[in-house]
C-alpha atoms as a PDB file:
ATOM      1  CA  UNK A   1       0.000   0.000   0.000  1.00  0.00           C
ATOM      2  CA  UNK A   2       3.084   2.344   0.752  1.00  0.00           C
ATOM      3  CA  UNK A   3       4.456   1.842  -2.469  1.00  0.00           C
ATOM      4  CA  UNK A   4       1.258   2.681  -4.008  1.00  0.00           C
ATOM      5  CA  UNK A   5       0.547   5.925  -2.317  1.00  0.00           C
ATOM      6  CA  UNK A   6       4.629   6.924  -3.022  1.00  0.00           C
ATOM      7  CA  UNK A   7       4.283   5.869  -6.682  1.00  0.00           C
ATOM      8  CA  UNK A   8       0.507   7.965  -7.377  1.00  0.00           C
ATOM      9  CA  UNK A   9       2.859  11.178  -4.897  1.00  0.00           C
ATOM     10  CA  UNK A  10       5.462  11.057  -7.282  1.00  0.00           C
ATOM     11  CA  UNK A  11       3.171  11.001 -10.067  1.00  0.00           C
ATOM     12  CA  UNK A  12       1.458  13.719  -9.319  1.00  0.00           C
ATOM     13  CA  UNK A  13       5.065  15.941  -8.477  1.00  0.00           C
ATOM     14  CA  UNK A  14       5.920  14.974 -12.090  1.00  0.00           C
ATOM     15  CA  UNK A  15       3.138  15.788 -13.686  1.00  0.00           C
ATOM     16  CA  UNK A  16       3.396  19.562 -14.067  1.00  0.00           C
ATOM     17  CA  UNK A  17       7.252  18.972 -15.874  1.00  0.00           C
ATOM     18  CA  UNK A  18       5.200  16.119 -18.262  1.00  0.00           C
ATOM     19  CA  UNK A  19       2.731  19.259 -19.309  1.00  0.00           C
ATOM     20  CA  UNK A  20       5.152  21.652 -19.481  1.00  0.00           C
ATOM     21  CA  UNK A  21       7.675  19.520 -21.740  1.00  0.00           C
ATOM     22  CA  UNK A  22       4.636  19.424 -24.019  1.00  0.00           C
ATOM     23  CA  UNK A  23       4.624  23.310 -24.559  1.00  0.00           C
ATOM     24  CA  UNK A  24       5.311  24.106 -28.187  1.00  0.00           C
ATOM     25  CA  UNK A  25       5.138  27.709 -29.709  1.00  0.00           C
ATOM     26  CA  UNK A  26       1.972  27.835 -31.214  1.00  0.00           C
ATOM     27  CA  UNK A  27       3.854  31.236 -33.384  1.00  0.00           C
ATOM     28  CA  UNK A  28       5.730  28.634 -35.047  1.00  0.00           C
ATOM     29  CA  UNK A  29       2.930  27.378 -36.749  1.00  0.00           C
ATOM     30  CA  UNK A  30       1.764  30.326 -38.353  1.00  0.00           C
ATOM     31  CA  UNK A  31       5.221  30.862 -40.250  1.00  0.00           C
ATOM     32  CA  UNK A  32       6.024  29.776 -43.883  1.00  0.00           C
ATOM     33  CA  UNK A  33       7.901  27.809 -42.703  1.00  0.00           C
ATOM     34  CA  UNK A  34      10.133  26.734 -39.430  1.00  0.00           C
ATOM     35  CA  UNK A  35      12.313  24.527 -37.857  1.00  0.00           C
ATOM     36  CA  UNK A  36       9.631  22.704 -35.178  1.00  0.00           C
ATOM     37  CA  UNK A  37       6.338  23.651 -36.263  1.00  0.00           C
ATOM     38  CA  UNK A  38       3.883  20.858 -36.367  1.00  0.00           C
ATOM     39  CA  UNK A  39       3.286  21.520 -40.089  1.00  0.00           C
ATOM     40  CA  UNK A  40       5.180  23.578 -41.408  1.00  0.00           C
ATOM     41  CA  UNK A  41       9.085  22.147 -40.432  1.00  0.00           C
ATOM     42  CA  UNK A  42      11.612  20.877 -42.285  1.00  0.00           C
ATOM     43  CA  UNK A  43       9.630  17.041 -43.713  1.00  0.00           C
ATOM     44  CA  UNK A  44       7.079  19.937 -45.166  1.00  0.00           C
ATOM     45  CA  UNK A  45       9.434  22.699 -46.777  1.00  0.00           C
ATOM     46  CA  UNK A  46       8.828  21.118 -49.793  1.00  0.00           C
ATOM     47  CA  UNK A  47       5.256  21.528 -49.824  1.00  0.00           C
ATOM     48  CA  UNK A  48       5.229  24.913 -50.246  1.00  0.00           C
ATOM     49  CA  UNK A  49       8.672  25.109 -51.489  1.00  0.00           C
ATOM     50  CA  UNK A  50       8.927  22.527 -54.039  1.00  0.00           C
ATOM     51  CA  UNK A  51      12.691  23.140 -54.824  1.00  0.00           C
ATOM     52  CA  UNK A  52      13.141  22.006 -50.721  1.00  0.00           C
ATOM     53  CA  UNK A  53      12.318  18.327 -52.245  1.00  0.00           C
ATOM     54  CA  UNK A  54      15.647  18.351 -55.005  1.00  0.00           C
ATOM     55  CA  UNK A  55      17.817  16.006 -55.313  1.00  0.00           C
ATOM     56  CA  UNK A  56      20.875  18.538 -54.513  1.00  0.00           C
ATOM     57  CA  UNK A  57      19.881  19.868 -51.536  1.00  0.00           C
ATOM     58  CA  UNK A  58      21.845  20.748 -48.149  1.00  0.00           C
ATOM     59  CA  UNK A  59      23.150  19.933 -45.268  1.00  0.00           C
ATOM     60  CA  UNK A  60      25.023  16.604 -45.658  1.00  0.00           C
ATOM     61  CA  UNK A  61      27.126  14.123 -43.793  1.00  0.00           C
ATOM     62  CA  UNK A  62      30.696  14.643 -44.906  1.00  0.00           C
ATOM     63  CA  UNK A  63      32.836  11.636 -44.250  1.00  0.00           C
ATOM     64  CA  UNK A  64      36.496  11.609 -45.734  1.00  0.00           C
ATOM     65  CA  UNK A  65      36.446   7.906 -46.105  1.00  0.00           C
ATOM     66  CA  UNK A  66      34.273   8.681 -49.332  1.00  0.00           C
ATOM     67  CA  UNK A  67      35.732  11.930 -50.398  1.00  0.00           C
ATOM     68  CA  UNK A  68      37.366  12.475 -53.305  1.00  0.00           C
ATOM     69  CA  UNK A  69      40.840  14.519 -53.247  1.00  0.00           C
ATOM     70  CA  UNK A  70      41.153  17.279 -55.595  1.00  0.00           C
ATOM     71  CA  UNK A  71      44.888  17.336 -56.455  1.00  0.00           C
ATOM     72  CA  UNK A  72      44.360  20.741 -58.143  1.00  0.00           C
ATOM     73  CA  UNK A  73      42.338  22.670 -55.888  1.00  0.00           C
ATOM     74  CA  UNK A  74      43.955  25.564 -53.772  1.00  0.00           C
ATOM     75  CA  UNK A  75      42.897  26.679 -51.057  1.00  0.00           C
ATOM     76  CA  UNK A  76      40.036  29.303 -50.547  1.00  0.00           C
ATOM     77  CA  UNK A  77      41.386  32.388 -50.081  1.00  0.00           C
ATOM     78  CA  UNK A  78      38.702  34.787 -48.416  1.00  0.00           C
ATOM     79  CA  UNK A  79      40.235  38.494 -49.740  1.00  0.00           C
ATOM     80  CA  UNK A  80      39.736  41.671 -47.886  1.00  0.00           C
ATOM     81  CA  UNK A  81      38.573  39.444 -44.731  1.00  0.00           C
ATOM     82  CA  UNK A  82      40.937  41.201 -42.143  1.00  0.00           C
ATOM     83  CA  UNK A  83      39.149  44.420 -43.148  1.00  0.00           C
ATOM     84  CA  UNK A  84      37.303  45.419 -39.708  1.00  0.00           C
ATOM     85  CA  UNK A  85      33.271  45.214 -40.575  1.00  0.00           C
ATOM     86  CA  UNK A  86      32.683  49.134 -38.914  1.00  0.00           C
ATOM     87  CA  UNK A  87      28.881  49.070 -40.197  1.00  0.00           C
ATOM     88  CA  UNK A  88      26.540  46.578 -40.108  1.00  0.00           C
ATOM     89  CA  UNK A  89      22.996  45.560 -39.380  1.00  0.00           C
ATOM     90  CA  UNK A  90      22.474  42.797 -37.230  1.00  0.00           C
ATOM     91  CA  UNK A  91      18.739  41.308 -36.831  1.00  0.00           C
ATOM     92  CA  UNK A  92      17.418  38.346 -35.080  1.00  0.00           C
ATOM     93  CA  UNK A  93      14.791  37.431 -38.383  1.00  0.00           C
ATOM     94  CA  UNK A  94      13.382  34.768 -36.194  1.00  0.00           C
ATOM     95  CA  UNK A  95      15.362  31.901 -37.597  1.00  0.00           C
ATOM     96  CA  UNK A  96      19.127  33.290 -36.921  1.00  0.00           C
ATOM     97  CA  UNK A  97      21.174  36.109 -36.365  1.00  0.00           C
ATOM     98  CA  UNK A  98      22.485  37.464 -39.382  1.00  0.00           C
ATOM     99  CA  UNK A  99      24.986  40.564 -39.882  1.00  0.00           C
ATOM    100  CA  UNK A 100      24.854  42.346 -43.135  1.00  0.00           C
ATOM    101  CA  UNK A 101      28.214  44.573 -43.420  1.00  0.00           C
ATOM    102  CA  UNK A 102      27.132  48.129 -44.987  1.00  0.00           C
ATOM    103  CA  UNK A 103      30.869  49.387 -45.020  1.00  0.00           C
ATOM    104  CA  UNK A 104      31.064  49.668 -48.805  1.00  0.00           C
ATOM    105  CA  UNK A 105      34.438  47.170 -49.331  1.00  0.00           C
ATOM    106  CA  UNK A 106      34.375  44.440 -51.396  1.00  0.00           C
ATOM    107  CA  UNK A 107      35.120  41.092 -48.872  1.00  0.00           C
ATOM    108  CA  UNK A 108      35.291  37.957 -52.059  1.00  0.00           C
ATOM    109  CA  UNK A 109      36.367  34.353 -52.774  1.00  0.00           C
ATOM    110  CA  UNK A 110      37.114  33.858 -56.355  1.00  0.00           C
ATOM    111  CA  UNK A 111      36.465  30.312 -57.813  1.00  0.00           C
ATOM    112  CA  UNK A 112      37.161  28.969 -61.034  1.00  0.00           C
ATOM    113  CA  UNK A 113      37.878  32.393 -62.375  1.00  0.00           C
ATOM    114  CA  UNK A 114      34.593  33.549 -61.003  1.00  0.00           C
ATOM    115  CA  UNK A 115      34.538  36.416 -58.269  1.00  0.00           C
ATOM    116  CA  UNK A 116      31.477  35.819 -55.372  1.00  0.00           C
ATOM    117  CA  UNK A 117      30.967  38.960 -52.790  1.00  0.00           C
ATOM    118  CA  UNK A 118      30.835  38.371 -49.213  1.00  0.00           C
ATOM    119  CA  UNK A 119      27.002  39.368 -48.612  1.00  0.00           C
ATOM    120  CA  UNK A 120      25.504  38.368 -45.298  1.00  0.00           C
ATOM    121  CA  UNK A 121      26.545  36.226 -42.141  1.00  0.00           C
ATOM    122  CA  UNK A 122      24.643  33.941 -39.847  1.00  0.00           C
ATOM    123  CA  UNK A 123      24.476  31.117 -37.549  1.00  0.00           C
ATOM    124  CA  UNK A 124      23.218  27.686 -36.732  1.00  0.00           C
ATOM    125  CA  UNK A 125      22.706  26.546 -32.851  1.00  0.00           C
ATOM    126  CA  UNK A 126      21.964  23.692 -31.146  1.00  0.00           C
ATOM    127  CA  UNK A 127      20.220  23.894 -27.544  1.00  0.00           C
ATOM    128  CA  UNK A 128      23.689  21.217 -26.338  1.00  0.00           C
ATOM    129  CA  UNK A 129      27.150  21.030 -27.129  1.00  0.00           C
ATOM    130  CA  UNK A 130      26.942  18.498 -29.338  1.00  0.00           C
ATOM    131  CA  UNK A 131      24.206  19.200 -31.793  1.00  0.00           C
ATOM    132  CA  UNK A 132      23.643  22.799 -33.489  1.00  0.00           C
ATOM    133  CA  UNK A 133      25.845  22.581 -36.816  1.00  0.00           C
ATOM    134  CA  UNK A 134      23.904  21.703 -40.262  1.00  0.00           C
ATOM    135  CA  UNK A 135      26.771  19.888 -41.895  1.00  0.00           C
ATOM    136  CA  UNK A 136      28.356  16.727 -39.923  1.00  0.00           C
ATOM    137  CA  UNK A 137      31.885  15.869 -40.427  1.00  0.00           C
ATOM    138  CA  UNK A 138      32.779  11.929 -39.788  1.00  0.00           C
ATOM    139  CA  UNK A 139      29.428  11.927 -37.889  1.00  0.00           C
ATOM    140  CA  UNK A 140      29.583  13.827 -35.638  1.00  0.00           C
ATOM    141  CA  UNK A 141      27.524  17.344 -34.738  1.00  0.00           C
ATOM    142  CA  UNK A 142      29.238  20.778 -33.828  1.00  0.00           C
ATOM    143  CA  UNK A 143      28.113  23.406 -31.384  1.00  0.00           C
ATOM    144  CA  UNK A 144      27.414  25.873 -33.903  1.00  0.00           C
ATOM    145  CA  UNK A 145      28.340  26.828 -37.700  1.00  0.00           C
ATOM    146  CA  UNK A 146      28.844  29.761 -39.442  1.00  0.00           C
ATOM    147  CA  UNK A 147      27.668  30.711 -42.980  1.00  0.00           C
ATOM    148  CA  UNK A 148      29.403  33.593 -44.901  1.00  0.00           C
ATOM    149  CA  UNK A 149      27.010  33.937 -47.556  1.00  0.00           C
ATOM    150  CA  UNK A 150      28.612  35.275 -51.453  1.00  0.00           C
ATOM    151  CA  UNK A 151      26.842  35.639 -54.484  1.00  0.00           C
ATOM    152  CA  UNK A 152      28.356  36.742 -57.918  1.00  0.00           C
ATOM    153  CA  UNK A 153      26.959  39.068 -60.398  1.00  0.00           C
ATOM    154  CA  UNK A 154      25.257  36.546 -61.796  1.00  0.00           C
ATOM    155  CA  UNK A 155      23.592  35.185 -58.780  1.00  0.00           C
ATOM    156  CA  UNK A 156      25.034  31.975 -58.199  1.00  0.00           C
ATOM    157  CA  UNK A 157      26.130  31.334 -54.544  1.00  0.00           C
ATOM    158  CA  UNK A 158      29.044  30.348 -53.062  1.00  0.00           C
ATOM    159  CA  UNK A 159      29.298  29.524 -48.571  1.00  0.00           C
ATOM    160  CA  UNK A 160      31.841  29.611 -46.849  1.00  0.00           C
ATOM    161  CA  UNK A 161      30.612  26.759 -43.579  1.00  0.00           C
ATOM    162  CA  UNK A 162      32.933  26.971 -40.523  1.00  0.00           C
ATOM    163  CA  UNK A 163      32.159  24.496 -37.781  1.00  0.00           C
ATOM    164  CA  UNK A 164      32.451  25.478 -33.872  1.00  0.00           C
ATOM    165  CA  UNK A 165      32.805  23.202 -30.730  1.00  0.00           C
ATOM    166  CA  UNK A 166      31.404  24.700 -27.502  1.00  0.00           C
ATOM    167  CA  UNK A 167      34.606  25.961 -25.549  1.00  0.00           C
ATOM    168  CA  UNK A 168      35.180  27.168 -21.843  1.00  0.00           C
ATOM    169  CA  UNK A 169      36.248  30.493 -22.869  1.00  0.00           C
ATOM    170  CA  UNK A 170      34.678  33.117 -24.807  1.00  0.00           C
ATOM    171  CA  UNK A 171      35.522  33.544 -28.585  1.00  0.00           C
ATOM    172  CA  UNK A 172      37.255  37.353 -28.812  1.00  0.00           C
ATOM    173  CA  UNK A 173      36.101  37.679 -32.445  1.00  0.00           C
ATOM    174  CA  UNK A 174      32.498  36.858 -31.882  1.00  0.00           C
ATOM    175  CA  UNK A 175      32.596  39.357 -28.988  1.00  0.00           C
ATOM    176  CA  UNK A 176      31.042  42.403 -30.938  1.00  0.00           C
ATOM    177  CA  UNK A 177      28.272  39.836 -32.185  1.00  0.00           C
ATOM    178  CA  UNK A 178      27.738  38.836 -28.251  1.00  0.00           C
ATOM    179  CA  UNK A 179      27.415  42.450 -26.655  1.00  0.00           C
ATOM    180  CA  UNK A 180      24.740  43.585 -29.149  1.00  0.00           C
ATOM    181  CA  UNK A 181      22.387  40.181 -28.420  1.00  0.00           C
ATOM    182  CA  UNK A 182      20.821  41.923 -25.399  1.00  0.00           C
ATOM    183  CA  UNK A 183      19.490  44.342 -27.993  1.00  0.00           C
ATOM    184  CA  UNK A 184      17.911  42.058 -30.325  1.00  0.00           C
ATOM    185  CA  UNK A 185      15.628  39.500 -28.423  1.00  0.00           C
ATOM    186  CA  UNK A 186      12.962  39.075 -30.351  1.00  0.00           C
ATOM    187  CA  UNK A 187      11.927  38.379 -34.038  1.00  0.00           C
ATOM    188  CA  UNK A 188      12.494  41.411 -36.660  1.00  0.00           C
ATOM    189  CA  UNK A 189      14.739  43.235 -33.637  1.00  0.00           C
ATOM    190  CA  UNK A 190      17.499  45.023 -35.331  1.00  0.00           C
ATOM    191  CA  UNK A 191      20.509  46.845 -33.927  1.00  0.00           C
ATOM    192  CA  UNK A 192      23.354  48.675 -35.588  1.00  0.00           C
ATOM    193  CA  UNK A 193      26.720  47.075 -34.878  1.00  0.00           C
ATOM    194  CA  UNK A 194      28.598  48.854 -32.157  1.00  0.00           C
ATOM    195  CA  UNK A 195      32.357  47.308 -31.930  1.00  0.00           C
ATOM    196  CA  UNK A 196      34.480  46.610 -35.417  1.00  0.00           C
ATOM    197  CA  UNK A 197      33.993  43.143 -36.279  1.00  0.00           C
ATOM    198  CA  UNK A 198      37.140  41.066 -38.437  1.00  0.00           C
ATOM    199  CA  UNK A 199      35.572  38.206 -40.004  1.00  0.00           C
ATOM    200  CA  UNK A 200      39.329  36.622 -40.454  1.00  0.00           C
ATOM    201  CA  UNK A 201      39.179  36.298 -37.323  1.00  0.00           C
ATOM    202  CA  UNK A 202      36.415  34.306 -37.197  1.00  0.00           C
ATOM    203  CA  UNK A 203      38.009  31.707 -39.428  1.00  0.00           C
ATOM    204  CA  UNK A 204      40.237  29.104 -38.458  1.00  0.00           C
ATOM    205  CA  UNK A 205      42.742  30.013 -40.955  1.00  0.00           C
ATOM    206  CA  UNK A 206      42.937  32.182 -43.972  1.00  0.00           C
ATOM    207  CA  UNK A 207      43.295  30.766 -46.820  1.00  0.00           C
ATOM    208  CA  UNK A 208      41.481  27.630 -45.873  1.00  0.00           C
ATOM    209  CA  UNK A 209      41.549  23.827 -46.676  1.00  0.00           C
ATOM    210  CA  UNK A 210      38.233  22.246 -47.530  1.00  0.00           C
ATOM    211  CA  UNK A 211      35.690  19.833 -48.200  1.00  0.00           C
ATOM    212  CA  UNK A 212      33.743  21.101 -51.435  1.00  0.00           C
ATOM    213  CA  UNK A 213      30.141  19.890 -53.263  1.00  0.00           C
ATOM    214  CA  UNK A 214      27.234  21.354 -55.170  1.00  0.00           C
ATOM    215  CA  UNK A 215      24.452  21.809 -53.133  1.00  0.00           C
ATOM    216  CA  UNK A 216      21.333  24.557 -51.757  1.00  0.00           C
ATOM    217  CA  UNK A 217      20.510  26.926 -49.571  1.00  0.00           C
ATOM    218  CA  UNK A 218      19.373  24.768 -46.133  1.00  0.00           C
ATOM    219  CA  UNK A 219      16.495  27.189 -45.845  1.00  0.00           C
ATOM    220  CA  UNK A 220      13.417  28.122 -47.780  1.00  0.00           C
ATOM    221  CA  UNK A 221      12.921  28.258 -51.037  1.00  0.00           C
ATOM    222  CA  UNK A 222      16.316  25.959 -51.265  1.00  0.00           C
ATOM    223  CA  UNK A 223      17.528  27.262 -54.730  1.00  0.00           C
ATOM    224  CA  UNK A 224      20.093  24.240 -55.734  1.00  0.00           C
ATOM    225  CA  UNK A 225      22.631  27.013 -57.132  1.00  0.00           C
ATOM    226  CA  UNK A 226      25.353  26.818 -54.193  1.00  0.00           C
ATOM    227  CA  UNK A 227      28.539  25.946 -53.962  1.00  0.00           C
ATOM    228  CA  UNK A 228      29.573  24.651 -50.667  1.00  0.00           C
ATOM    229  CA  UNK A 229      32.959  24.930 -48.607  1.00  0.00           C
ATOM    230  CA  UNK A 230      33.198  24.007 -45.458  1.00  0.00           C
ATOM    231  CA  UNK A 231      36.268  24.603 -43.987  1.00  0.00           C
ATOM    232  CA  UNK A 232      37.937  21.276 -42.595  1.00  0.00           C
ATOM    233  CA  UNK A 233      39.757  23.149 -39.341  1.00  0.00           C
ATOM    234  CA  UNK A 234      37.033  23.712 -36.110  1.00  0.00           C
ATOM    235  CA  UNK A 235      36.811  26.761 -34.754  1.00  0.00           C
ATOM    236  CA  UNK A 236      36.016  27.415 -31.025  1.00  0.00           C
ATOM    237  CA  UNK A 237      33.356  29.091 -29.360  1.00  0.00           C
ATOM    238  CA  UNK A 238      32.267  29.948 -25.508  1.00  0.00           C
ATOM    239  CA  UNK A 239      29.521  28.218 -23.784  1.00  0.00           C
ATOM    240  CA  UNK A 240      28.636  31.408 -22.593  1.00  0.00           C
ATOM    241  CA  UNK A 241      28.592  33.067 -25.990  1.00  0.00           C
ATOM    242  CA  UNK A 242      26.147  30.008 -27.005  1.00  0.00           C
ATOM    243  CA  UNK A 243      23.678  30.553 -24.069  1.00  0.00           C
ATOM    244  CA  UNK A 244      23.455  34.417 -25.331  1.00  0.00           C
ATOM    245  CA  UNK A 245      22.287  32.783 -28.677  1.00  0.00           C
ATOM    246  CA  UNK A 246      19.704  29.871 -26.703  1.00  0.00           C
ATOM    247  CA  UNK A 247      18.007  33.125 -25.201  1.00  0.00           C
ATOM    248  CA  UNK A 248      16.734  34.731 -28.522  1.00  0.00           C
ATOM    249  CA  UNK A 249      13.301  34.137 -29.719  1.00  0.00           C
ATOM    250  CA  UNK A 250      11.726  33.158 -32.821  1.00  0.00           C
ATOM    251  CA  UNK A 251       8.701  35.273 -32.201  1.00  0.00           C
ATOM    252  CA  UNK A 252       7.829  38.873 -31.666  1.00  0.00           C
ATOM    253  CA  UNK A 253       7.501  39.932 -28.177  1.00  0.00           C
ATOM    254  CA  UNK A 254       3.699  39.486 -27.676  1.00  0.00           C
ATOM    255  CA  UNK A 255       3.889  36.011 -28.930  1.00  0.00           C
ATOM    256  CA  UNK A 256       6.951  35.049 -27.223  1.00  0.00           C
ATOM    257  CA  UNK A 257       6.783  32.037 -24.481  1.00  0.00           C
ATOM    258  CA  UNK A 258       9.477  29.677 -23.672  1.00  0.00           C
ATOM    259  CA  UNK A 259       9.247  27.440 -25.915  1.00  0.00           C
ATOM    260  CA  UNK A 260       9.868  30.025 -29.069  1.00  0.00           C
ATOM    261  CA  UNK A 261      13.881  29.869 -28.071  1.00  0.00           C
ATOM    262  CA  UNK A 262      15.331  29.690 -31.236  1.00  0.00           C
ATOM    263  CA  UNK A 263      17.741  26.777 -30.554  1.00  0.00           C
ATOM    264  CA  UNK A 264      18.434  23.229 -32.953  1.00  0.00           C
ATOM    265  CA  UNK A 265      18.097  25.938 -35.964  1.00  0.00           C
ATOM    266  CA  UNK A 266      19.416  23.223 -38.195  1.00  0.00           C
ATOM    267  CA  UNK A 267      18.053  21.647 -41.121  1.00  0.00           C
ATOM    268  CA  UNK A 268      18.320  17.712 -40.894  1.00  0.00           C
ATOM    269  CA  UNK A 269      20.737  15.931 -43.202  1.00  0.00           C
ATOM    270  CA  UNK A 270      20.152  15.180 -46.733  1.00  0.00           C
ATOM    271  CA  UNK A 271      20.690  12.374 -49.313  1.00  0.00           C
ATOM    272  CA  UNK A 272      23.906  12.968 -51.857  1.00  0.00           C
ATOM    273  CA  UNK A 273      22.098  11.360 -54.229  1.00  0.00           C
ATOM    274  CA  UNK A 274      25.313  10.418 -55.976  1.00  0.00           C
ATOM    275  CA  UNK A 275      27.118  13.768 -55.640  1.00  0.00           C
ATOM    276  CA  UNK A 276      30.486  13.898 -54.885  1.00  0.00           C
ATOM    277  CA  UNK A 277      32.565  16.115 -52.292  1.00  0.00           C
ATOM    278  CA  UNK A 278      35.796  16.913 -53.223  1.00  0.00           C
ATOM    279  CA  UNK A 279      38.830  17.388 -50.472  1.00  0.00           C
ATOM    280  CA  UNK A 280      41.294  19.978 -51.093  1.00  0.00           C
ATOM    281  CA  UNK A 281      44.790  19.171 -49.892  1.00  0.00           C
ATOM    282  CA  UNK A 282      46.371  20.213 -46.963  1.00  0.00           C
END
């Protein structure tokens, strides 16, 4: 009988933590599209975004066991890069946080002859150290990636992916991104940046080895025009720096609860479909 009345007592403390775990952010549903709405996330993109259901469509699992080593590739030289970014507008658009310089100099990669201009940055998170990155590299997850975003003049699309483990200490470089979070909280917030910003710095070396394929944008509409580097060094990032991202929400202030954290802003994996991704040597 004791273990009865214990079991129905501890029932009844858990209860309120069962309820609560089944909060969702009813905001999320009345998106386009999101990244945990009940009908509108990532298995539906394609519904109203046909090009989401390609067959060249991004993230994917990089393993080097099945890459293919490009003998003549160089490595990616990111030009103009240790230029400090001394305007830009940074906005939490309810997905990410993305900074869009407005300094007038011309940050590029050039590929096969072809010049791409730096456009925008932003940022994929996961809500634990081990998730949060879109691509995977031998299996496994990072903390966070980075996507410097280039387009050329005749709109193809060339990222730059870094991936970031979670770290005791701070990241300097991501610093000015940090102190200006407080200012954007919710979704469409926008804030002028306040401290110079060196995207070089923010790479883990400059010019870069790299895993290469043809691939999309990982959010909606998914355009399969992008060619994808992601940079085979991991960068580092605080813990602390990471919570500061956890704490912004995908939803405008009146909507806001706390389940509309945007956190596990990542797009699951997709099929190659017989693609290949190249390796640049070291």
């Amino acid at each position: 009988m004791f273990a009865i009345i214990l079991l129905a007592a501890i029932t009844l403390h858990l209860s309120p933590s069962i309820e609560s775990a089944a909060v969702t952010c009813k905001a999320d549903d009345e998106e386009p599209w999101s990244y945990h709405g009940r009908n509108n996330g990532p298995s539906a993109w394609g519904e109203r975004f046909p090009t989401c259901f390609g067959r060249e469509q991004s993230p994917i699992a990089i393993k080097t066991k099945d890459t293919i080593l490009d003998i003549s590739a160089k490595k990616l030289l990111m030009k103009n890069y240790e230029i400090p970014i001394t305007k830009a507008t940074i906005v939490n658009n309810g997905h990410s946080v993305q900074i869009t310089p407005r300094d007038n100099v011309a940050r590029t990669i050039e590929i096969q002859g072809c010049t791409y201009t730096f456009q925008q940055l932003h940022f994929h998170w996961g809500s634990r150290y081990d998730r949060g990155s879109e691509h995977t590299l031998n299996d496994v997850r990072y903390a966070l990636e980075a996507h410097f975003v280039h387009s050329s003049k005749d709109n193809a699309i060339a990222v730059v992916g870094v991936l970031f483990q979670a770290g005791t200490r701070n990241n300097a470089a991501f610093q000015p991104i940090s102190n200006v979070l407080p200012c954007i909280p919710f979704k469409d917030n926008s804030v002028d940046l306040q401290s110079n910003l060196i995207l070089n710095q923010l790479l883990p070396s400059n010019p870069a080895s790299y895993f290469h394929y043809d691939g999309s944008l990982t959010t909606p509409g998914c355009s399969e025009n992008v060619s994808w580097f992601v940079l085979k060094a991991i960068n580092q990032i605080g813990e602390q720096q990471l919570t500061e991202l956890r704490n912004l929400y995908s939803t405008t202030k009146n909507k806001a609860n706390a389940a509309c954290k945007i956190i596990d802003n990542f797009r699951p994996l997709q099929p190659l479909n017989g693609r290949t991704v190249f390796e640049s040597p070291n």
